[in-house]
C-alpha atoms as a PDB file:
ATOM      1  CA  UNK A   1      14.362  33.523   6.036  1.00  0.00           C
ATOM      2  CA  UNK A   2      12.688  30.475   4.273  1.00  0.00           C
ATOM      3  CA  UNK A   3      15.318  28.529   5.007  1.00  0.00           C
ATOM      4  CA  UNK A   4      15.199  29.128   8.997  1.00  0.00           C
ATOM      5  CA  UNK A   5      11.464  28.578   8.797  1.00  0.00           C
ATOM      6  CA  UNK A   6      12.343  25.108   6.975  1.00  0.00           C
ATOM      7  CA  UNK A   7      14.869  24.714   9.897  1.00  0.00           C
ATOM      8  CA  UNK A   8      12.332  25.501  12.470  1.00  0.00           C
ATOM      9  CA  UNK A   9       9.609  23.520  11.137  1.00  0.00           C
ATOM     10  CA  UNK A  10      12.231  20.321  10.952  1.00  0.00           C
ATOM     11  CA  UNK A  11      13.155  20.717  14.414  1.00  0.00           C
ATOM     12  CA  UNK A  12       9.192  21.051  15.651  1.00  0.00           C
ATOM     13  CA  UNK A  13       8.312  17.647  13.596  1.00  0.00           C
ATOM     14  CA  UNK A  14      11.402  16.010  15.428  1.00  0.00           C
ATOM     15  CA  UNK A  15       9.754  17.316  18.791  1.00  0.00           C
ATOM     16  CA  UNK A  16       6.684  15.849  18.264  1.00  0.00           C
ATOM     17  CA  UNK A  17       7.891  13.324  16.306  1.00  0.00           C
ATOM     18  CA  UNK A  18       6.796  10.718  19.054  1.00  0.00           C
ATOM     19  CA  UNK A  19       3.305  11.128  18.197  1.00  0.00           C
ATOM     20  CA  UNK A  20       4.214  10.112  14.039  1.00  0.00           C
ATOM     21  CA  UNK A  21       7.145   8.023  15.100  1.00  0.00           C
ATOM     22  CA  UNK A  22       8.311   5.516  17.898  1.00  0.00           C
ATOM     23  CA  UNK A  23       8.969   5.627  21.464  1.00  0.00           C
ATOM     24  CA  UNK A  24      12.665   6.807  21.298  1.00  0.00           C
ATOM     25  CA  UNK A  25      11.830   9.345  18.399  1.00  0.00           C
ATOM     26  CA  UNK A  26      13.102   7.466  15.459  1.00  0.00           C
ATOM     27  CA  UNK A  27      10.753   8.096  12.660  1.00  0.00           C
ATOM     28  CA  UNK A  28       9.331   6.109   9.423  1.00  0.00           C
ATOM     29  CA  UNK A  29      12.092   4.602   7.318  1.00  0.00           C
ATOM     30  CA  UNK A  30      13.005   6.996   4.601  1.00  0.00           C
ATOM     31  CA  UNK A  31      14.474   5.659   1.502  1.00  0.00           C
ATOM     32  CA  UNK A  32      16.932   7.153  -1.140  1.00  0.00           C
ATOM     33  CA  UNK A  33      18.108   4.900  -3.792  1.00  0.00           C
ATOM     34  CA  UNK A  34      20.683   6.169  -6.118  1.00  0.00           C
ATOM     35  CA  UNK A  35      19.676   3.937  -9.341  1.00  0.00           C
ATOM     36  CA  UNK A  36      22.444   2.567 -11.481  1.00  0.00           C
ATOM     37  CA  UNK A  37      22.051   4.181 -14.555  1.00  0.00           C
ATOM     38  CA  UNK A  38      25.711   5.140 -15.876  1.00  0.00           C
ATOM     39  CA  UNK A  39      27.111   8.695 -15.616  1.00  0.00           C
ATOM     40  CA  UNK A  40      23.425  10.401 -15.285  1.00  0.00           C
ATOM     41  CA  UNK A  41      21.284  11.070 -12.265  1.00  0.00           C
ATOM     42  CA  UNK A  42      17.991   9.508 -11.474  1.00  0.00           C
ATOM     43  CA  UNK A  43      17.368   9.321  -7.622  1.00  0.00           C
ATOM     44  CA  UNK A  44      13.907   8.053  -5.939  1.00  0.00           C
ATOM     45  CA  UNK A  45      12.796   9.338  -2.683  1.00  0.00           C
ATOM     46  CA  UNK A  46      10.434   7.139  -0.748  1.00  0.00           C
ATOM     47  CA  UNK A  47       8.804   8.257   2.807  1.00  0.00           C
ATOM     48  CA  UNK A  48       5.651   7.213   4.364  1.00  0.00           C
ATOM     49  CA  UNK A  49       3.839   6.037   1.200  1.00  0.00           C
ATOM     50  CA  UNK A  50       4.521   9.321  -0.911  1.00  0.00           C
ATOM     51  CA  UNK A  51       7.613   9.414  -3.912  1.00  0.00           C
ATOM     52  CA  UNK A  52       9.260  11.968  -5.453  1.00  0.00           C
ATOM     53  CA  UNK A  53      12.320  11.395  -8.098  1.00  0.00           C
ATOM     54  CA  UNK A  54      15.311  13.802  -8.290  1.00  0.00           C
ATOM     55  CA  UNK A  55      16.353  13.826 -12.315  1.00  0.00           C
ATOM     56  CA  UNK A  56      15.465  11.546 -14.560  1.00  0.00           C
ATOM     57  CA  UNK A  57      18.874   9.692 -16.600  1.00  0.00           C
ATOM     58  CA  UNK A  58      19.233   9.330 -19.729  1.00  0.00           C
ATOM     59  CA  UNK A  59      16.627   8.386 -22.553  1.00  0.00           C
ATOM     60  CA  UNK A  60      17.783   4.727 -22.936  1.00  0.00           C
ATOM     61  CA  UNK A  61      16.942   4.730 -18.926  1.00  0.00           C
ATOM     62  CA  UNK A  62      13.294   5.175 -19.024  1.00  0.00           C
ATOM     63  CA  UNK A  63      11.817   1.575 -19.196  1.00  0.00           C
ATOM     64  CA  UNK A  64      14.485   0.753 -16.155  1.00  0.00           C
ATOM     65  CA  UNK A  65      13.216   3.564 -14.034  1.00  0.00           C
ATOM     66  CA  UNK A  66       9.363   2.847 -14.434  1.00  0.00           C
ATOM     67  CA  UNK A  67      10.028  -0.452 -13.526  1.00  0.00           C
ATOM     68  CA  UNK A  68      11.645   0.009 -10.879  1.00  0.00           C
ATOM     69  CA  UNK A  69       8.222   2.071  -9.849  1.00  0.00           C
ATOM     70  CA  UNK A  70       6.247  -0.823 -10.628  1.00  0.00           C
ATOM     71  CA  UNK A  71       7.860  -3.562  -8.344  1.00  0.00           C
ATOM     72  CA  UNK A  72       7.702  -1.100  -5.616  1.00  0.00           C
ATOM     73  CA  UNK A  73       4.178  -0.442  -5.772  1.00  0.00           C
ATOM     74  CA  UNK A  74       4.916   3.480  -6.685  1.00  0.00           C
ATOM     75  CA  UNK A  75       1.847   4.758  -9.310  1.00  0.00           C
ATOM     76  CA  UNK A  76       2.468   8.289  -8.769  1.00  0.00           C
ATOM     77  CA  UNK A  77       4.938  10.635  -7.667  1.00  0.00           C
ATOM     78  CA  UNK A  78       4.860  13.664  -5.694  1.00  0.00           C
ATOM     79  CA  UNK A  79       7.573  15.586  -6.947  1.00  0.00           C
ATOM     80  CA  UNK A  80       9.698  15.516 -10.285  1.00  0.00           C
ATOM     81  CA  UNK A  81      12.477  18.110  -9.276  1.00  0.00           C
ATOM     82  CA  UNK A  82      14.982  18.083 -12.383  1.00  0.00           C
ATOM     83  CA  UNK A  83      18.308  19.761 -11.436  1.00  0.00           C
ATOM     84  CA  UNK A  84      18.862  20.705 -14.685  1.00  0.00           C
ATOM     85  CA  UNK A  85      18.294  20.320 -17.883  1.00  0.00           C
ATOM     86  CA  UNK A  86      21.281  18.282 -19.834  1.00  0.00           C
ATOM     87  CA  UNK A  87      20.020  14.969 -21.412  1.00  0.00           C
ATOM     88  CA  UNK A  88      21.630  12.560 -18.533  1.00  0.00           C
ATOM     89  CA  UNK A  89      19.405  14.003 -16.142  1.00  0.00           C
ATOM     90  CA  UNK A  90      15.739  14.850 -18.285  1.00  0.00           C
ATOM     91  CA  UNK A  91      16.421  11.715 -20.596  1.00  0.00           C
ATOM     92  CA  UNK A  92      13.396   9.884 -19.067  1.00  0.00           C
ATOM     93  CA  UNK A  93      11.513  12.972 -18.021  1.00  0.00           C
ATOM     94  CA  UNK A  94       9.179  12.855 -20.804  1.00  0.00           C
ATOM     95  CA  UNK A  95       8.625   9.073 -20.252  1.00  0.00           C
ATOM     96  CA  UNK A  96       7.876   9.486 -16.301  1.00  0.00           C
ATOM     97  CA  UNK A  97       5.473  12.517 -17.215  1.00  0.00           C
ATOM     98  CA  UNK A  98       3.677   9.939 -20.224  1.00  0.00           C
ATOM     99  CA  UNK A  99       3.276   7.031 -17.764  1.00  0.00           C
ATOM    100  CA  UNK A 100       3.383   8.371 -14.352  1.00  0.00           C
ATOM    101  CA  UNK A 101       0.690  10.890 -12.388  1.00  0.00           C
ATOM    102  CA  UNK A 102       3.226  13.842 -10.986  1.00  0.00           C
ATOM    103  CA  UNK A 103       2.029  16.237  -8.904  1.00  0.00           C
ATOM    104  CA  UNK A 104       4.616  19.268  -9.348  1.00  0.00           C
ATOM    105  CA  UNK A 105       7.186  19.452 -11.685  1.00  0.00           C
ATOM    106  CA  UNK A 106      10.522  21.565 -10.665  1.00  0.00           C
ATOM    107  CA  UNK A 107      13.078  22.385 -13.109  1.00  0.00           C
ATOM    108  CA  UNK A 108      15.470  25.643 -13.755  1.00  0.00           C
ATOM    109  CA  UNK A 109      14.110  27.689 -16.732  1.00  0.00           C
ATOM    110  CA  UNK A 110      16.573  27.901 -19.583  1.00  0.00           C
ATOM    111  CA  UNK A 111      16.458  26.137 -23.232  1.00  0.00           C
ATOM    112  CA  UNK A 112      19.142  23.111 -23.467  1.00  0.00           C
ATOM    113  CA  UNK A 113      18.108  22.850 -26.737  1.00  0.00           C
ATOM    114  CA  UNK A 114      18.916  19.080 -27.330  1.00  0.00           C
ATOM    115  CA  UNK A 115      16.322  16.386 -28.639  1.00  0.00           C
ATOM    116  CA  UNK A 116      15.580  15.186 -24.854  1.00  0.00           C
ATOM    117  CA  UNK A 117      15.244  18.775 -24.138  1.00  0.00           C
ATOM    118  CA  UNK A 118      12.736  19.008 -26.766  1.00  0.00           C
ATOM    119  CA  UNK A 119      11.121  15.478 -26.023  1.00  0.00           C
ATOM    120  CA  UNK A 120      10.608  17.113 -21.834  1.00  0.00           C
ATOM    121  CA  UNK A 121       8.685  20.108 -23.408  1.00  0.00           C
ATOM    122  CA  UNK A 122       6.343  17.836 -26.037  1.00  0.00           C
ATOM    123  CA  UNK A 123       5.395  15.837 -23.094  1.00  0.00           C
ATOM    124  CA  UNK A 124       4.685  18.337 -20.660  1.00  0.00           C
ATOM    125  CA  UNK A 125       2.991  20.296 -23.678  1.00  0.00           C
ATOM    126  CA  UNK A 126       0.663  16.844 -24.180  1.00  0.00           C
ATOM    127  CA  UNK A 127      -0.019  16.621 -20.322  1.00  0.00           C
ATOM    128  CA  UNK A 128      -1.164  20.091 -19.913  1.00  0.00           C
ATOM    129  CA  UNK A 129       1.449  20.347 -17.334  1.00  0.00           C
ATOM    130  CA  UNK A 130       3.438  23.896 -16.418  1.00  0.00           C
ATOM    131  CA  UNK A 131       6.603  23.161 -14.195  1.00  0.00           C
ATOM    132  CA  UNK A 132       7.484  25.482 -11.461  1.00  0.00           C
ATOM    133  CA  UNK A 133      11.119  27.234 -12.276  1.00  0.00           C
ATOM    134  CA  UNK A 134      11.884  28.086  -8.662  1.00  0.00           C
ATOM    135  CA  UNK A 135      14.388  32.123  -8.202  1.00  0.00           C
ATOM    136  CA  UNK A 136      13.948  31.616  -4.929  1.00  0.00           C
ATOM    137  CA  UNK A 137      14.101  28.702  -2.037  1.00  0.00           C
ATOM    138  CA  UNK A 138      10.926  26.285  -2.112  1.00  0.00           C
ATOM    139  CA  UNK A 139      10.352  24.806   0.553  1.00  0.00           C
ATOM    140  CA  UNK A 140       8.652  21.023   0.261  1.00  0.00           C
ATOM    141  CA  UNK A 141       7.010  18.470   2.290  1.00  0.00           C
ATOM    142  CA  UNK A 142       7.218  14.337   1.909  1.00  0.00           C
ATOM    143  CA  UNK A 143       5.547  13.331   4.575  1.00  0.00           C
ATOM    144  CA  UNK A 144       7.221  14.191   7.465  1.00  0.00           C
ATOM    145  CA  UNK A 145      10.663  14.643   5.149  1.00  0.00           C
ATOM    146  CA  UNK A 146      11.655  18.377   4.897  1.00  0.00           C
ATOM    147  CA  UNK A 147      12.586  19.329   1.061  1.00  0.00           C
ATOM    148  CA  UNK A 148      14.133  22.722   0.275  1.00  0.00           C
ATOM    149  CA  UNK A 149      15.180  23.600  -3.514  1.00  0.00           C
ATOM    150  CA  UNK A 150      17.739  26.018  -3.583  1.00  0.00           C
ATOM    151  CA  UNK A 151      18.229  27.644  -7.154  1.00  0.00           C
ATOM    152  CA  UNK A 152      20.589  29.638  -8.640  1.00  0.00           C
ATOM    153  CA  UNK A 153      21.058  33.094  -8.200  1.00  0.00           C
ATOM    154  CA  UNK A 154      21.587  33.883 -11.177  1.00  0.00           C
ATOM    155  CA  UNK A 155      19.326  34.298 -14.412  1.00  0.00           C
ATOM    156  CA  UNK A 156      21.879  33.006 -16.950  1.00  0.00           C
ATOM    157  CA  UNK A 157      25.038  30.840 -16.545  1.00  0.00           C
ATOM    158  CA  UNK A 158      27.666  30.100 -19.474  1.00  0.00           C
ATOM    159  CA  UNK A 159      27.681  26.436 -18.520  1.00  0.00           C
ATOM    160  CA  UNK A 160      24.242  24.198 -18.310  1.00  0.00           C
ATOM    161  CA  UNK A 161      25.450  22.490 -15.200  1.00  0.00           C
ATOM    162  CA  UNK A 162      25.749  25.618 -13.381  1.00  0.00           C
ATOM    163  CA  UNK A 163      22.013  26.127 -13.572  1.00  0.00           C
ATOM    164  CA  UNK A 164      21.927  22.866 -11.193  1.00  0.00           C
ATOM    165  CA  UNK A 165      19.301  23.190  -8.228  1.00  0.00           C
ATOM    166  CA  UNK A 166      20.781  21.958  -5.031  1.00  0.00           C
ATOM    167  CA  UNK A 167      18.229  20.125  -2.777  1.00  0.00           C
ATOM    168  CA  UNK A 168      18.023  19.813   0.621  1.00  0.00           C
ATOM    169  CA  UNK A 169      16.479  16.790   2.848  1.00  0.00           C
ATOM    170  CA  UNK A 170      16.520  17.188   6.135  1.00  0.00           C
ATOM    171  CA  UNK A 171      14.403  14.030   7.849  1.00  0.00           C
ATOM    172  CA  UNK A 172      14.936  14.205  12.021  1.00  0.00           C
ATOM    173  CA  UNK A 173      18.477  14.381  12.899  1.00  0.00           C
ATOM    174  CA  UNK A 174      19.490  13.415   9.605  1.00  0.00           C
ATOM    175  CA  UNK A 175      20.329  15.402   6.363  1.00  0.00           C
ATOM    176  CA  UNK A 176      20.988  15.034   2.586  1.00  0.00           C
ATOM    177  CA  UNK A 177      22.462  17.520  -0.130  1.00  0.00           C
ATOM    178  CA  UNK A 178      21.945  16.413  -3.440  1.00  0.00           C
ATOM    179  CA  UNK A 179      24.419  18.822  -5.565  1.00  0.00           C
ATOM    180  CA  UNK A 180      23.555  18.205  -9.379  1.00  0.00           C
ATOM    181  CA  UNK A 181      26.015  18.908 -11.505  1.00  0.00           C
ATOM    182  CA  UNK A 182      27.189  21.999 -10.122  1.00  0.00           C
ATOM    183  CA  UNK A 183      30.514  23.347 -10.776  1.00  0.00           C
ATOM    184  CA  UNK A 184      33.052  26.157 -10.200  1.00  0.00           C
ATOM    185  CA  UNK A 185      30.686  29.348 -10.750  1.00  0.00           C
ATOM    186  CA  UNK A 186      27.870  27.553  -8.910  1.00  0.00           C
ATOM    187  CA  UNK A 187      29.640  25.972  -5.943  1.00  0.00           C
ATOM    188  CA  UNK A 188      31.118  29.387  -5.184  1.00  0.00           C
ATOM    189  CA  UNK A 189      27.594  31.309  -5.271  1.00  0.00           C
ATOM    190  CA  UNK A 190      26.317  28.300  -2.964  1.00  0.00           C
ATOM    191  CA  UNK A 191      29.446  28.889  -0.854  1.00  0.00           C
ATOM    192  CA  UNK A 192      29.000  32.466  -0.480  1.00  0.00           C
ATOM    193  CA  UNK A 193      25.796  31.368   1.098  1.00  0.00           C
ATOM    194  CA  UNK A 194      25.659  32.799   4.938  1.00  0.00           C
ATOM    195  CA  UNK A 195      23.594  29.234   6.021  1.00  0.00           C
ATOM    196  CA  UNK A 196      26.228  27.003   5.051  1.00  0.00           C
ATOM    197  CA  UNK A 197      26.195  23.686   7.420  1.00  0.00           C
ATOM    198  CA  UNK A 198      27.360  19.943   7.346  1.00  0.00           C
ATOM    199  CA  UNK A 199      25.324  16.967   6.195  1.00  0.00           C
ATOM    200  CA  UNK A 200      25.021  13.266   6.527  1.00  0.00           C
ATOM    201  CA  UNK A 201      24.975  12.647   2.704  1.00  0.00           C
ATOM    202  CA  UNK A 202      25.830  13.917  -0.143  1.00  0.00           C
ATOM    203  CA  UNK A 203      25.152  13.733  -4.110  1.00  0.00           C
ATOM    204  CA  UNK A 204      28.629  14.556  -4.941  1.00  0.00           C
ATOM    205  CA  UNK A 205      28.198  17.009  -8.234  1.00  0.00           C
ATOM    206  CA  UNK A 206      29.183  16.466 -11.514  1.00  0.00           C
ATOM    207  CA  UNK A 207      29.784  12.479 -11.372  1.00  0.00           C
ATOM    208  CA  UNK A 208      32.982  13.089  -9.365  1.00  0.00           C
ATOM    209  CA  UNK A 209      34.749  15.628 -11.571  1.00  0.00           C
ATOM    210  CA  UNK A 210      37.339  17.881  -9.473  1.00  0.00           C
ATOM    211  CA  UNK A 211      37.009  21.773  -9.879  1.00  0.00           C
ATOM    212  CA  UNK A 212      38.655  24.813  -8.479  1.00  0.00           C
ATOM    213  CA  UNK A 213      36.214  24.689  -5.846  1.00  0.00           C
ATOM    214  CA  UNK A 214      35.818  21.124  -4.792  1.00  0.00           C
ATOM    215  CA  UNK A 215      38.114  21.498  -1.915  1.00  0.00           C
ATOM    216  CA  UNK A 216      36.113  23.748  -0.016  1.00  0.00           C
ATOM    217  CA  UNK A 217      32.645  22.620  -0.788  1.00  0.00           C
ATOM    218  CA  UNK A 218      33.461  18.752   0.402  1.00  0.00           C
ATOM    219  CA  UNK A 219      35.110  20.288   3.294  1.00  0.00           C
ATOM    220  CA  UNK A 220      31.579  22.682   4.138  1.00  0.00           C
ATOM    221  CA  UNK A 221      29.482  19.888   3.623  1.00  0.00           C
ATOM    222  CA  UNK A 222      31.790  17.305   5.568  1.00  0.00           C
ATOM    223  CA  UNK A 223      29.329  14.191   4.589  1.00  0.00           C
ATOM    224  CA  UNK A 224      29.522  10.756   6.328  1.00  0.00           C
ATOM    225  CA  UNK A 225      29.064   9.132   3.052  1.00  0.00           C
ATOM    226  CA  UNK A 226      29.234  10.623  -0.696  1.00  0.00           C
ATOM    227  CA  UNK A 227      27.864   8.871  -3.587  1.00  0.00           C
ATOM    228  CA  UNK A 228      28.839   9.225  -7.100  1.00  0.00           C
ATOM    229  CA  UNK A 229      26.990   8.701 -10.478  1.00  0.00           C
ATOM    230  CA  UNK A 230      29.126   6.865 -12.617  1.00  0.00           C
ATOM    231  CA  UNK A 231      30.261   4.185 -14.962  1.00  0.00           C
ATOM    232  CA  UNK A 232      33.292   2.150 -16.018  1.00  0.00           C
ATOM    233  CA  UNK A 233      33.758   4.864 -19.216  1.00  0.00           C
ATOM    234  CA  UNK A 234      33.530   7.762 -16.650  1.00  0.00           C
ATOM    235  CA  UNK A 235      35.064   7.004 -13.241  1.00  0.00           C
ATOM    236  CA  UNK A 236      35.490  10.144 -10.724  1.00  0.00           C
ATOM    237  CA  UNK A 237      38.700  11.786 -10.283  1.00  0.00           C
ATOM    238  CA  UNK A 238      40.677   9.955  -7.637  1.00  0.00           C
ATOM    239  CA  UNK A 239      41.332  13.421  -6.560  1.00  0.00           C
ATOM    240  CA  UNK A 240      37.691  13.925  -5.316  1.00  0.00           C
ATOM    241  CA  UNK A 241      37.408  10.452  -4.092  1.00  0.00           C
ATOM    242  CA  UNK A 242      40.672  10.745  -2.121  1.00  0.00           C
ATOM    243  CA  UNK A 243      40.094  14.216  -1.048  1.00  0.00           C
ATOM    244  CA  UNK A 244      36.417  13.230   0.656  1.00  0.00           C
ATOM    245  CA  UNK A 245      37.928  10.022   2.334  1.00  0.00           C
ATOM    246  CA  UNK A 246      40.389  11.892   3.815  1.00  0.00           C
ATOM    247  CA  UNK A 247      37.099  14.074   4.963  1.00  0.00           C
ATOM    248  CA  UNK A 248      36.025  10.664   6.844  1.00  0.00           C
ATOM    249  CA  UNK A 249      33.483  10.359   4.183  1.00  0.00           C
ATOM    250  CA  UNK A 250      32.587   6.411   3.267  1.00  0.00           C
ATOM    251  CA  UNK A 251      32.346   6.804  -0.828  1.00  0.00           C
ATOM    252  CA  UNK A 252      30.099   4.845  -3.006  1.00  0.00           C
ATOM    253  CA  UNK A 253      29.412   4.490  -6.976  1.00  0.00           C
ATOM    254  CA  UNK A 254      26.537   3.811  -8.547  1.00  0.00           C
ATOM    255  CA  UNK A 255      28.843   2.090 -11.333  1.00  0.00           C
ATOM    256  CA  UNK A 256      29.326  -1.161  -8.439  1.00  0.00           C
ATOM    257  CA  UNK A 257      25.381  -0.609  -8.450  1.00  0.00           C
ATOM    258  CA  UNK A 258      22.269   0.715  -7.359  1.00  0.00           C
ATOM    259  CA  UNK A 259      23.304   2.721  -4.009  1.00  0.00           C
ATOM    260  CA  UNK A 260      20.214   2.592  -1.139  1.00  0.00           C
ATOM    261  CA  UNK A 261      20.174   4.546   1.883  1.00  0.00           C
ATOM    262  CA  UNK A 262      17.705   4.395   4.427  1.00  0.00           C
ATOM    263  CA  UNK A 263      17.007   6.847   7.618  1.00  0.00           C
ATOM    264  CA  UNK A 264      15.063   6.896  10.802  1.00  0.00           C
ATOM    265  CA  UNK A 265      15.255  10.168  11.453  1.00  0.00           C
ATOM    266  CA  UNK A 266      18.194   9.772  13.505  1.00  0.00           C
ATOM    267  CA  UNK A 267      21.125   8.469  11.909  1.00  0.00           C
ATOM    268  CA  UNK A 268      21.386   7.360   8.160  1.00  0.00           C
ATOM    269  CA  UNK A 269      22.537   3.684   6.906  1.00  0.00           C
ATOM    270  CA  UNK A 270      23.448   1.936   3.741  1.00  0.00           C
ATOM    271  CA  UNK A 271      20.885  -0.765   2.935  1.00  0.00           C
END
């Protein structure tokens, strides 16, 4: 039911959306940049003045990412929504939530138990800050960009990735699925899911590696373009990348760079 209201609520903005937007309903320029920080995730979010950041890389990836928030003028964010909790993805958590004012942290609600693990807690501990650990879809707004999380169903997974959040961006006519690093127990629960649709973009899980269910998810979500966190040490499977071309899918890697895609609401393109 959240969902629909999220879908409802999209599709109202886009009606009105010449009052907000332009003449032939395009919208503000929305911004995703994919930043090149190895095999780990750290993903900003830019539209109409506000921030959020999806994950947060590794440790050694801190100074890089609050840089990059410097030269673009971003002091504070939103949103920190962390996937999940392995050390490539809450490496620079604690550093973000030292130096940068965050309005809402997101995060599933498990112990990792490794040092960046424990470094995430001592800084929220310092701030005073209590994340949200969403059971249930969340439904967010940046600006007029539509965020939904979409947790788990479960309370307890064998594997840390499983615990991944997938996020949803709808903005206009456009949409984005950022997948974390999901895999074969989590990708079926999300499959088994009776909203299932296709998007413009997606954050292929698990820096590219194949799994028993890979197959069917690309083919659900059916993306015009895929992007992959990677590096040289860790390249994706050329099963995956094979499989989503054949999809129609344009694929990119983060190890040839930083990977920046921009949307007006109605159709997405690579900066």
């Amino acid at each position: 039911m959240k969902r629909l209201c999220a879908l409802l609520l999209a599709a109202l903005l886009l009606l009105s959306g010449c009052a907000a937007g332009r003449p032939d309903g395009s919208l503000p320029t929305l911004t995703v940049t994919f930043l090149d920080v190895g095999k780990a995730d750290c993903i900003l979010l830019e539209a109409e003045g506000r921030a959020a950041m999806i994950d947060a890389g590794n440790q050694g990836d801190a100074e890089e990412i609050l840089a990059l928030l410097s030269a673009k003028g971003i002091s504070s964010l939103d949103f920190l929504l962390l996937t999940h909790l392995d050390k490539d993805h809450i490496g620079g958590a604690d550093a973000l939530i030292e130096n940068v004012p965050i309005g809402t942290i997101y995060a599933p609600d498990y112990d990792k138990g490794n040092k960046q693990y424990d470094q995430y807690i001592a800084a929220l501990t310092a701030a005073g800050i209590e994340p949200v650990h969403p059971t249930e879809p969340v439904d967010l707004a940046l600006g007029q960009a539509q965020i939904t999380l979409l947790p788990g169903a479960q309370a307890e997974y064998e594997e840390s990735n499983d615990y991944s959040i997938f996020l949803e961006l709808l903005y206009g006519q456009t949409s984005f699925l950022f997948a974390g690093d999901a895999e074969e127990t989590r990708l079926a629960e999300y499959l088994a899911s009776p909203d299932l649709r296709r998007y413009d973009v997606l954050k292929v899980p698990h820096h590219g590696r194949a799994c028993a269910q890979s197959e069917a998810f690309f083919t659900s979500v059916s993306p015009k373009y895929a992007v992959i966190t990677c590096d040289e040490e860790d390249m994706p499977d050329d099963s995956v990348v094979e499989f989503l071309q054949a999809l129609g899918a344009k694929v990119y890697g983060t190890v040839y760079g930083q990977v920046v895609l921009t949307s007006d609401g109605l159709q997405v393109s690579v900066a």
